[in-house]
N, C-alpha and C. Protein backbone atom coordinates (compact mmCIF):
# COMPACT_ATOMS: atom_id res chain seq x y z
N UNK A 1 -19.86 0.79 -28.42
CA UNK A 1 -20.30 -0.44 -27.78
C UNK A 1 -20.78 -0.12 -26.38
N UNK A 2 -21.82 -0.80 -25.98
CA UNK A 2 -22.50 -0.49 -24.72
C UNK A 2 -22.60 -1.64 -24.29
N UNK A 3 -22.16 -2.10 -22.89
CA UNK A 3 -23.07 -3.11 -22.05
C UNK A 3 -24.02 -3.79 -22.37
N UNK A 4 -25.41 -2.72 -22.25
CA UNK A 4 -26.23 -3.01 -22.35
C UNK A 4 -26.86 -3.40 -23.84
N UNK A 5 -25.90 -3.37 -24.72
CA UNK A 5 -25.95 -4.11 -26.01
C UNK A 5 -26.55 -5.43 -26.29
N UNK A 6 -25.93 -5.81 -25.15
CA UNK A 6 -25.52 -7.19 -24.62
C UNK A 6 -26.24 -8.12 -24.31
N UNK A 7 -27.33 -9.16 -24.56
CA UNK A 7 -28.57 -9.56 -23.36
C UNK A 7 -27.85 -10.14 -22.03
N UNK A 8 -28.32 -9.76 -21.06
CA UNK A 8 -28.07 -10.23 -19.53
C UNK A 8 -27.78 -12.15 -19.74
N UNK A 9 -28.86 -12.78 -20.73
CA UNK A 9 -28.21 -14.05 -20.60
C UNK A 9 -26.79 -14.12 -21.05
N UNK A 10 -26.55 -13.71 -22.31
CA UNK A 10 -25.18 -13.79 -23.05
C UNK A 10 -24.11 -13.21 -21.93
N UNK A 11 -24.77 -11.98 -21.00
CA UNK A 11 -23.34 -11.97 -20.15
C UNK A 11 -22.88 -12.90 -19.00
N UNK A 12 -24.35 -13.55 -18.92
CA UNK A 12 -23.87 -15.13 -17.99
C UNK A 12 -23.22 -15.84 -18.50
N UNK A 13 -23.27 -16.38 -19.52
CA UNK A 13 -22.94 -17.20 -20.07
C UNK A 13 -20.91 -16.90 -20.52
N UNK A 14 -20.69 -15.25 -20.70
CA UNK A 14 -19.74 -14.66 -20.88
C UNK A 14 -18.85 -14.46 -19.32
N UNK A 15 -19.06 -14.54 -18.19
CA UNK A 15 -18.91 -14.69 -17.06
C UNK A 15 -18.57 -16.02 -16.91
N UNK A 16 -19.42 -17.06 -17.27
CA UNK A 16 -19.17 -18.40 -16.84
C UNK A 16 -17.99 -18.58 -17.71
N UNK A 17 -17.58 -18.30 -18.68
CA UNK A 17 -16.73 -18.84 -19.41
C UNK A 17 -15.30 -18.24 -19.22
N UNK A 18 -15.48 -16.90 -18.85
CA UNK A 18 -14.65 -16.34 -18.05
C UNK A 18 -13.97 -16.72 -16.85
N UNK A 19 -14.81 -17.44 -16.23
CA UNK A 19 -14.39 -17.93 -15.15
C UNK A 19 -13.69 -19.03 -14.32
N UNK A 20 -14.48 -19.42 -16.09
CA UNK A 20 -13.73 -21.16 -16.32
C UNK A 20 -12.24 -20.55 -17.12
N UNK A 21 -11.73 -19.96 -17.87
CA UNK A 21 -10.26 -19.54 -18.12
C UNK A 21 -9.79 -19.32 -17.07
N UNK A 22 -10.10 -18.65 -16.22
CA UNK A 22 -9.64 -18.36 -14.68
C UNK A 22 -9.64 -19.54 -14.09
N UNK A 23 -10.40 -20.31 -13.95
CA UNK A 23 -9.88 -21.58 -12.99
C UNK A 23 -8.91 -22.77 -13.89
N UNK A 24 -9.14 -22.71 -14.89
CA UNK A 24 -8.31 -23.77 -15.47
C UNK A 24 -6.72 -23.09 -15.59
N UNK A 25 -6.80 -21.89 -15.77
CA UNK A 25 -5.24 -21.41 -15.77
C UNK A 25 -4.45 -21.43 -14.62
N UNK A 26 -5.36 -20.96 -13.72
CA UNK A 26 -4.56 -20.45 -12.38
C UNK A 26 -4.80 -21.83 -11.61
N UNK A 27 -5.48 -22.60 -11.21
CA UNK A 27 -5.50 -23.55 -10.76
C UNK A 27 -4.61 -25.03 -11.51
N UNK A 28 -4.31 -24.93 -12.76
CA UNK A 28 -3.45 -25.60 -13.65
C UNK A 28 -2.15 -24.98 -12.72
N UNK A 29 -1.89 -23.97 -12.70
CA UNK A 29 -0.29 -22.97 -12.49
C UNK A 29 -0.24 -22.98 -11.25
N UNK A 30 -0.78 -23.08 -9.98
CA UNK A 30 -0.64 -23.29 -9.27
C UNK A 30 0.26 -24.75 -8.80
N UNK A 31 1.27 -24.28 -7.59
CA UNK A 31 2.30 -26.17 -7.63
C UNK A 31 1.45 -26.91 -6.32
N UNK A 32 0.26 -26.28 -5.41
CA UNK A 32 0.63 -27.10 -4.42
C UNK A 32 -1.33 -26.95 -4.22
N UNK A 33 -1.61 -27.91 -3.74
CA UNK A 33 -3.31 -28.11 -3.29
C UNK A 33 -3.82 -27.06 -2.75
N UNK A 34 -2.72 -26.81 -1.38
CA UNK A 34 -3.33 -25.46 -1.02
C UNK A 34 -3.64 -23.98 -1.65
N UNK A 35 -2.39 -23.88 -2.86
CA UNK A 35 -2.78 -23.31 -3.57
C UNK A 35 -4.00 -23.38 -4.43
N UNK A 36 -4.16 -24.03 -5.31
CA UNK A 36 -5.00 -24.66 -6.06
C UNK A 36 -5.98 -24.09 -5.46
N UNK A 37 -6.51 -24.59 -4.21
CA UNK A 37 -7.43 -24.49 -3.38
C UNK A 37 -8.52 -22.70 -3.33
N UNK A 38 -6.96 -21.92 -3.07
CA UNK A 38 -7.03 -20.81 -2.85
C UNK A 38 -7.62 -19.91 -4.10
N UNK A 39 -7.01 -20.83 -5.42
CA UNK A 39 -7.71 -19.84 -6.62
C UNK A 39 -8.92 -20.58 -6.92
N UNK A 40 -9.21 -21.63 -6.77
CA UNK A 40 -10.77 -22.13 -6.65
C UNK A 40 -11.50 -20.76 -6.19
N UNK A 41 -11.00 -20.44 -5.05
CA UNK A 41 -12.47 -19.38 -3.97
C UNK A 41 -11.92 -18.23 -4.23
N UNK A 42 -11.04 -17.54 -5.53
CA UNK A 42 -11.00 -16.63 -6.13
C UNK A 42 -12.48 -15.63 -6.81
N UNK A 43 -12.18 -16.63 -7.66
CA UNK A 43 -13.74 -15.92 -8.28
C UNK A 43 -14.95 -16.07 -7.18
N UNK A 44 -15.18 -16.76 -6.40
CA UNK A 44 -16.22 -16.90 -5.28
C UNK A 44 -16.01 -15.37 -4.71
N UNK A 45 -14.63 -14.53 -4.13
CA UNK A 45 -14.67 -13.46 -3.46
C UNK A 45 -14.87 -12.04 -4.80
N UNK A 46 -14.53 -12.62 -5.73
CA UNK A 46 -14.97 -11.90 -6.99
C UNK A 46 -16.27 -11.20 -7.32
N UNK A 47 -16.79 -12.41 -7.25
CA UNK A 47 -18.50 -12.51 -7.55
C UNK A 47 -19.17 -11.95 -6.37
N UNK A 48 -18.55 -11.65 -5.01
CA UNK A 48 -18.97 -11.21 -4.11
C UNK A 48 -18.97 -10.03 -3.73
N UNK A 49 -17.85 -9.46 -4.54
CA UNK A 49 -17.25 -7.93 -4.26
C UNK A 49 -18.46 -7.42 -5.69
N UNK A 50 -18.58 -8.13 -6.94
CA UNK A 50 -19.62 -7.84 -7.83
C UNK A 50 -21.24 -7.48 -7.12
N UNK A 51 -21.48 -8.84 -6.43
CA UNK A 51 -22.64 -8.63 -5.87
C UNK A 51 -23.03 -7.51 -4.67
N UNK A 52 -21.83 -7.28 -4.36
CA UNK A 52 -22.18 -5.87 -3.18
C UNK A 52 -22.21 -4.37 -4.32
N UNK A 53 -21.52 -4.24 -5.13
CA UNK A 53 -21.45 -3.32 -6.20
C UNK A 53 -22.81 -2.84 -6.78
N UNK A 54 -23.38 -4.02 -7.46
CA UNK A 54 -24.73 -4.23 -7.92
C UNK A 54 -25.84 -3.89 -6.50
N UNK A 55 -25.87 -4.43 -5.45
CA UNK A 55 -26.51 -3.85 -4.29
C UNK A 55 -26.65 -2.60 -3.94
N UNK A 56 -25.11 -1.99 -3.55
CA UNK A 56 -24.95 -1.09 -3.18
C UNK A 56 -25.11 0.47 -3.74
N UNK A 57 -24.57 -0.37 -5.33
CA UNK A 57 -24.85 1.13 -5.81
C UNK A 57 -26.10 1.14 -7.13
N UNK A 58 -26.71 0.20 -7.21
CA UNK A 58 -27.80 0.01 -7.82
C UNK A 58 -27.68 -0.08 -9.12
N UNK A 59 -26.29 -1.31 -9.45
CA UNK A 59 -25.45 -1.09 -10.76
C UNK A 59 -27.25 -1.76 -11.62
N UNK A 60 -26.77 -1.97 -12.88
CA UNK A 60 -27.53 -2.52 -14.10
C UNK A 60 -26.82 -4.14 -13.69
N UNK A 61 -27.65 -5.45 -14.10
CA UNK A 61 -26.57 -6.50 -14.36
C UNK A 61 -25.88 -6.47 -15.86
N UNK A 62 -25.77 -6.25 -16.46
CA UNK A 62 -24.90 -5.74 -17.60
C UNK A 62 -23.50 -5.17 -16.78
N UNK A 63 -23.66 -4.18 -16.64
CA UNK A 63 -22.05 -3.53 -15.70
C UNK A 63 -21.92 -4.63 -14.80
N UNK A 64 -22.45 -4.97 -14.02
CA UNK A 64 -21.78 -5.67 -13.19
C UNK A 64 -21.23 -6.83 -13.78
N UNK A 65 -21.89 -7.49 -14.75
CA UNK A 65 -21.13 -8.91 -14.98
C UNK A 65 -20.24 -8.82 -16.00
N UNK A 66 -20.34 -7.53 -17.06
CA UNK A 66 -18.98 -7.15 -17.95
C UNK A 66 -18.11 -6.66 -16.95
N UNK A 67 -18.26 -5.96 -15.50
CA UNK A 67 -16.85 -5.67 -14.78
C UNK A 67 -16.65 -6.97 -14.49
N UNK A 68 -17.07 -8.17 -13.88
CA UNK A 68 -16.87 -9.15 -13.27
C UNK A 68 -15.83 -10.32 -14.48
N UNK A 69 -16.53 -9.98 -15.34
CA UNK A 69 -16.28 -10.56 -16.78
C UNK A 69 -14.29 -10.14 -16.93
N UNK A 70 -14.69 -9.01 -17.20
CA UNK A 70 -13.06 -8.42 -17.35
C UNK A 70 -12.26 -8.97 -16.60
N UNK A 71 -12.41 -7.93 -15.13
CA UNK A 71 -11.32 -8.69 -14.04
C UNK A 71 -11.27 -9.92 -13.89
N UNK A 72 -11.58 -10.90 -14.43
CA UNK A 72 -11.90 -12.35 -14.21
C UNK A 72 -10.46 -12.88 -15.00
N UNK A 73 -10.84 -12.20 -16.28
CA UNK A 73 -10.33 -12.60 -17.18
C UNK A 73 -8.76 -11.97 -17.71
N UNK A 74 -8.58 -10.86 -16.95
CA UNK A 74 -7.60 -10.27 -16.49
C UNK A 74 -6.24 -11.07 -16.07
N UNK A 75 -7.19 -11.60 -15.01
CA UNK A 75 -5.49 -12.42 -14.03
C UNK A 75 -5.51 -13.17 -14.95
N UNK A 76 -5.67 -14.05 -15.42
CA UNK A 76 -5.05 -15.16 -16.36
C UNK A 76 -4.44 -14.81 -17.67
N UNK A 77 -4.89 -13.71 -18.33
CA UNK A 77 -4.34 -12.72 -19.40
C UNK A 77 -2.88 -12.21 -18.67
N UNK A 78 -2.92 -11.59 -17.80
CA UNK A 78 -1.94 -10.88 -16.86
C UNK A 78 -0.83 -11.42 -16.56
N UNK A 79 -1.17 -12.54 -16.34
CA UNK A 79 0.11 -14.06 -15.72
C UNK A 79 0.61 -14.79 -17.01
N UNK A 80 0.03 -14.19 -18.16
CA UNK A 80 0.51 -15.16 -19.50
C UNK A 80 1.63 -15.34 -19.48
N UNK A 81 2.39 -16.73 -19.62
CA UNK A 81 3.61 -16.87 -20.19
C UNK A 81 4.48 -16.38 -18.39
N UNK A 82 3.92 -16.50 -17.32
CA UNK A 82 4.84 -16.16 -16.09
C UNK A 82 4.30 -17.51 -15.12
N UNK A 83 4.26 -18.64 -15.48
CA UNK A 83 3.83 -19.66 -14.84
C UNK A 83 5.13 -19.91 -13.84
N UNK A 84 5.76 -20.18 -13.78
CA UNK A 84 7.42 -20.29 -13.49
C UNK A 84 7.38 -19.52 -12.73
N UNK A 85 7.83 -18.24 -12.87
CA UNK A 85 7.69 -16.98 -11.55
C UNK A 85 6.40 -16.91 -11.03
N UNK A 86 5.51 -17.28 -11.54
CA UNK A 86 4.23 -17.21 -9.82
C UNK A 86 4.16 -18.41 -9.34
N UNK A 87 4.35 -19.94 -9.64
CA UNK A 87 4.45 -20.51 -9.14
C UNK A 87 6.01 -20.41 -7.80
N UNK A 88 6.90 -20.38 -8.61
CA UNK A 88 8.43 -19.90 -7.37
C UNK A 88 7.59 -18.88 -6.09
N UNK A 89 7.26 -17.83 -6.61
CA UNK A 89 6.85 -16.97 -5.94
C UNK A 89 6.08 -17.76 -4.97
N UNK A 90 4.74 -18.29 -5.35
CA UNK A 90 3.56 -18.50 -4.47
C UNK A 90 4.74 -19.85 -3.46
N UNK A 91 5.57 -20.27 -4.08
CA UNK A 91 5.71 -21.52 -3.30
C UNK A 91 6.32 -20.33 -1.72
N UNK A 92 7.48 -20.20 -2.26
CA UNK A 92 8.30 -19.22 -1.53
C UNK A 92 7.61 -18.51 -0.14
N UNK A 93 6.19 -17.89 -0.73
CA UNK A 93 5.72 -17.25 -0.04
C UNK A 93 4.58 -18.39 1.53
N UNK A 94 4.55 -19.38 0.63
CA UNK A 94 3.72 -19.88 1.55
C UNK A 94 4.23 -20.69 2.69
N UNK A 95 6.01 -20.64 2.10
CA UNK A 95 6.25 -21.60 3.28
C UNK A 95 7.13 -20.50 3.75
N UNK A 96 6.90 -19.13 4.02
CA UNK A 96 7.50 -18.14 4.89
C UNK A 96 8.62 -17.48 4.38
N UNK A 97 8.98 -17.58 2.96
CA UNK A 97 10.27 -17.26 2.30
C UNK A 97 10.71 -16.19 2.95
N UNK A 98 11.70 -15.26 2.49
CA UNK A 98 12.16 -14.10 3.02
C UNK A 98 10.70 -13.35 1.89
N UNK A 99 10.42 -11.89 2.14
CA UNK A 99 9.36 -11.03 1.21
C UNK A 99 10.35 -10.72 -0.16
N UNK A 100 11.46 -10.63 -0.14
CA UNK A 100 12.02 -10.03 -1.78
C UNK A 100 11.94 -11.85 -2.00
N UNK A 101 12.19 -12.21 -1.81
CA UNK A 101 12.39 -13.54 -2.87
C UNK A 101 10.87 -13.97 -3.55
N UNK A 102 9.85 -13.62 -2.55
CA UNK A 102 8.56 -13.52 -2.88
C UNK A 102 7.44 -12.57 -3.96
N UNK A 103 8.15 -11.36 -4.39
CA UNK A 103 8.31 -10.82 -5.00
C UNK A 103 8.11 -10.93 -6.70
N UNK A 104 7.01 -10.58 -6.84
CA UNK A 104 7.40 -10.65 -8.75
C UNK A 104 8.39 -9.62 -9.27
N UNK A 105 8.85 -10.01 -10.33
CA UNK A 105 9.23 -9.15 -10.70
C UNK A 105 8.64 -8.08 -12.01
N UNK A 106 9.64 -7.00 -11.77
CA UNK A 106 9.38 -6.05 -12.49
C UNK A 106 8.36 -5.85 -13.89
N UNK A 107 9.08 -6.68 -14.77
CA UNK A 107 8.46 -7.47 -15.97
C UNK A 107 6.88 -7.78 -15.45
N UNK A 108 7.37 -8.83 -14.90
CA UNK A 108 5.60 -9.62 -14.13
C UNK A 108 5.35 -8.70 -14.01
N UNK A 109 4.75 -7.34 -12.73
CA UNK A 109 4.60 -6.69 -12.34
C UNK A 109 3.58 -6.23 -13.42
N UNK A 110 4.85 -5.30 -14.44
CA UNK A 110 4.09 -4.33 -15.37
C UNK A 110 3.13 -4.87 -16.35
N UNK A 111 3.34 -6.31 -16.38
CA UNK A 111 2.72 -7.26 -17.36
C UNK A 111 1.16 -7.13 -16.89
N UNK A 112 1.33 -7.28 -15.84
CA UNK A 112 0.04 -7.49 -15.19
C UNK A 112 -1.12 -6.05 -14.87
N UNK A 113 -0.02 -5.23 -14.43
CA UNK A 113 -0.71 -4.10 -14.46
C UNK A 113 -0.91 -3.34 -15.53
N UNK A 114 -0.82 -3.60 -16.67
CA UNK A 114 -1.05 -2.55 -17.95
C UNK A 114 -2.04 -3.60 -18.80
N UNK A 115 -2.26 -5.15 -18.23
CA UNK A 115 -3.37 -6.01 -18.27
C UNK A 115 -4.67 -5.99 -17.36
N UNK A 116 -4.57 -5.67 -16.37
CA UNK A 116 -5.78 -5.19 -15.51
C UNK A 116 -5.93 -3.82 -15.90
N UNK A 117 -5.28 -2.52 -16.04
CA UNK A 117 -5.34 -1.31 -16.77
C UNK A 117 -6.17 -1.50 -17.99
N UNK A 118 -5.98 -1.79 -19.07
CA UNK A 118 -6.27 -2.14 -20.29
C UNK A 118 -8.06 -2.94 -19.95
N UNK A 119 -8.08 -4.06 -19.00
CA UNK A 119 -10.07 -4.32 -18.28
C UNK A 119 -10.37 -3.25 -17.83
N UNK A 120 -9.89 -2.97 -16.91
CA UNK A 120 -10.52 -0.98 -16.63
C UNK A 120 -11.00 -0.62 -17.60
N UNK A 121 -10.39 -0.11 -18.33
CA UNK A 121 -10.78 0.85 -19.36
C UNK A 121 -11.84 0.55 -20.13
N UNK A 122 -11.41 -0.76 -20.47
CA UNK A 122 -12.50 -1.61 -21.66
C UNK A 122 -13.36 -1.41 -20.99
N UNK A 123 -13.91 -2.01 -19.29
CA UNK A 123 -15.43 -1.74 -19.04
C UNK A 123 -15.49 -0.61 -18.57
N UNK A 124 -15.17 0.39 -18.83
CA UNK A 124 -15.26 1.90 -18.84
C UNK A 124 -15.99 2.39 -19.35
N UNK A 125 -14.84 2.17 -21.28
CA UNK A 125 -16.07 2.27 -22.39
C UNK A 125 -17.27 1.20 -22.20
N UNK A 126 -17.17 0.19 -22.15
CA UNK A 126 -18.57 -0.35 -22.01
C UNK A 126 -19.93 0.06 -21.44
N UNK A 127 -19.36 0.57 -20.32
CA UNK A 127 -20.91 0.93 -19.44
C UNK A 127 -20.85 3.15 -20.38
């Protein structure tokens, strides 16, 4: 499988939809506006770190919007089933908690990282 398999519209369209799982999850799981707020302009700094990528290093749009695509779709894969502990967490943290109480845990942790590991790779093989 290649990227460029792919037509550039279908990966818009695969991005947008991506993005919309990302806002409806994390902005659903979120407890407080300001939060909320904050994963709204998630994908905005997303799409931005994409668009310097594509600039900078003279990606294809194919790579760029299957990486954009993945990691998008990542955090909300990543957080499955930990609504409870990132919400505690995010509350904790925003109103100055102590840092361990703020803390995911372990579980979370590895959940997440062998879920962003696992998008790596995939758009690895892809491009």
């Amino acid at each position: 499988m290649n990227a460029a398999a792919i037509p550039v519209p279908v990966w818009w369209l695969i991005a947008t939809a991506t993005t919309a799982v990302f806002l409806m999850a994390l902005i659903f799981w979120m407890p407080t506006k300001r939060l909320k707020a904050r994963m709204l302009l998630a994908p905005v700094g997303m799409a931005a770190f994409a668009t310097a990528r594509y600039l900078a290093e003279g990606m294809q749009p194919e790579q760029v919007l299957s990486m954009y695509s993945l990691v998008v779709l990542a955090f909300p894969l990543g957080l499955l089933g930990r609504r409870h502990e990132l919400a505690r967490s995010a509350v904790n943290e925003e109103q100055g908690g102590l840092a361990r109480e703020s803390q995911w845990s372990i579980a979370m942790t590895v959940q997440f990282l062998v879920v962003l590991l696992a998008a790596i790779c995939l758009w690895l093989w892809l491009v």
